[in-house]
C-alpha atoms as a PDB file:
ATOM      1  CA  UNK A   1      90.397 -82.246 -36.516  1.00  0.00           C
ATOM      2  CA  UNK A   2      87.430 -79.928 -38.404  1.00  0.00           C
ATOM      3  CA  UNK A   3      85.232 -78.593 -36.135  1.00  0.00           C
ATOM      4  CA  UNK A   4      82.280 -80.204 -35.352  1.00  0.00           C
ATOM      5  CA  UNK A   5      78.647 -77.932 -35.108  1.00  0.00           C
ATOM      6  CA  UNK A   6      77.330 -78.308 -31.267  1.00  0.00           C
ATOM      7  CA  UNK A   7      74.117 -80.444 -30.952  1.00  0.00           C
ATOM      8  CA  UNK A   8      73.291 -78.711 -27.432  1.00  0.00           C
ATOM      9  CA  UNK A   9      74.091 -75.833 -25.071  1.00  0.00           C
ATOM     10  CA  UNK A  10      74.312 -72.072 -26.483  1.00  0.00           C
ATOM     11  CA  UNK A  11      75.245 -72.642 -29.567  1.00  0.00           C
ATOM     12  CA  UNK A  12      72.941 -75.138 -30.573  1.00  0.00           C
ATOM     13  CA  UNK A  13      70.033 -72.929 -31.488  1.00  0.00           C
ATOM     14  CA  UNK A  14      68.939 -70.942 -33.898  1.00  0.00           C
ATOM     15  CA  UNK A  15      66.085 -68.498 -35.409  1.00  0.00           C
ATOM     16  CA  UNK A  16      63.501 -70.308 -36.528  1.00  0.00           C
ATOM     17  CA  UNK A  17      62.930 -67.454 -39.296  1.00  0.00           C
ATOM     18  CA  UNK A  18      66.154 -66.673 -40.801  1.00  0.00           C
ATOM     19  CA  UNK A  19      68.461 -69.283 -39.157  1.00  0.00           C
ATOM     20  CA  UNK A  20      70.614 -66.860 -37.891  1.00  0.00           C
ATOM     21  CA  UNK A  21      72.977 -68.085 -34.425  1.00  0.00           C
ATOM     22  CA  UNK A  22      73.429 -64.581 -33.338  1.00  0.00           C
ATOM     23  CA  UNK A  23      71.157 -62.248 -30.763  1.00  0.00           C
ATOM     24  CA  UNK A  24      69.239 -65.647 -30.392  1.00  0.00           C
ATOM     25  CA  UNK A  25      66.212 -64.902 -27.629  1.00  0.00           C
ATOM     26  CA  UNK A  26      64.857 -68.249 -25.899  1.00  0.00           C
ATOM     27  CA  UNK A  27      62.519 -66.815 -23.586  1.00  0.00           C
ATOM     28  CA  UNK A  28      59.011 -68.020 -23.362  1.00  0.00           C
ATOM     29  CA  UNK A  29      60.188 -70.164 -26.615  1.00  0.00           C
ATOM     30  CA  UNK A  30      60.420 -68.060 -28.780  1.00  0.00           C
ATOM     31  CA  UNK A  31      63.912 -69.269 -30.630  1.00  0.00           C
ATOM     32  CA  UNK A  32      64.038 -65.908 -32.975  1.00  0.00           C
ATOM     33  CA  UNK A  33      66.972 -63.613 -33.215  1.00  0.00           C
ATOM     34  CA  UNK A  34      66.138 -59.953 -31.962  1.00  0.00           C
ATOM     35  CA  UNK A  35      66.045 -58.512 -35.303  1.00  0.00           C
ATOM     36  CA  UNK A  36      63.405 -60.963 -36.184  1.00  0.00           C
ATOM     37  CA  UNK A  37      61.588 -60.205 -32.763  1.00  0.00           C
ATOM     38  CA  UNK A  38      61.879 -56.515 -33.580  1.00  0.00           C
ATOM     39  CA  UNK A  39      59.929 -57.027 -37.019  1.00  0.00           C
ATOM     40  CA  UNK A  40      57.435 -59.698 -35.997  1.00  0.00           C
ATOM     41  CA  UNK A  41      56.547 -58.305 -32.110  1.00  0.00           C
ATOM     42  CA  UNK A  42      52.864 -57.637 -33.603  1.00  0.00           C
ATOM     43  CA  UNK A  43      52.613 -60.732 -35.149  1.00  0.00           C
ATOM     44  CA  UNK A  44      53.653 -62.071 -31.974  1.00  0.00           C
ATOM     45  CA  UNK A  45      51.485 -60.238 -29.726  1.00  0.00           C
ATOM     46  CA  UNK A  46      53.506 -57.701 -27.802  1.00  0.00           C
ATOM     47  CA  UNK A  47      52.569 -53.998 -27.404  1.00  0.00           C
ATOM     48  CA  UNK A  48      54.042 -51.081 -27.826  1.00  0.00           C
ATOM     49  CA  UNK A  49      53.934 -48.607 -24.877  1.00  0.00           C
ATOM     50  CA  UNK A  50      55.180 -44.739 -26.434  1.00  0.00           C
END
């Protein structure tokens, strides 16, 4: 009766930089967690508007 990982729905994905499950963002495909977002959103292309 272990639990088995789920192969689709929320908690199927994961950050395709550090694997982390948690604070996953899936908009426009992106699959990273936001603290991966945060560090790579020049790599990425977004700007900063201060």
């Amino acid at each position: 009766m272990g639990h088995q990982p789920s192969s689709f729905g929320q908690g199927s994905g994961s950050c395709h930089i550090c694997s982390n499950r948690h604070g996953l963002i899936r908009k426009y495909g992106l699959n990273m967690c936001r603290q991966c977002s945060l560090q790579y959103a020049n790599d990425i292309g977004f700007i900063r508007l201060d």
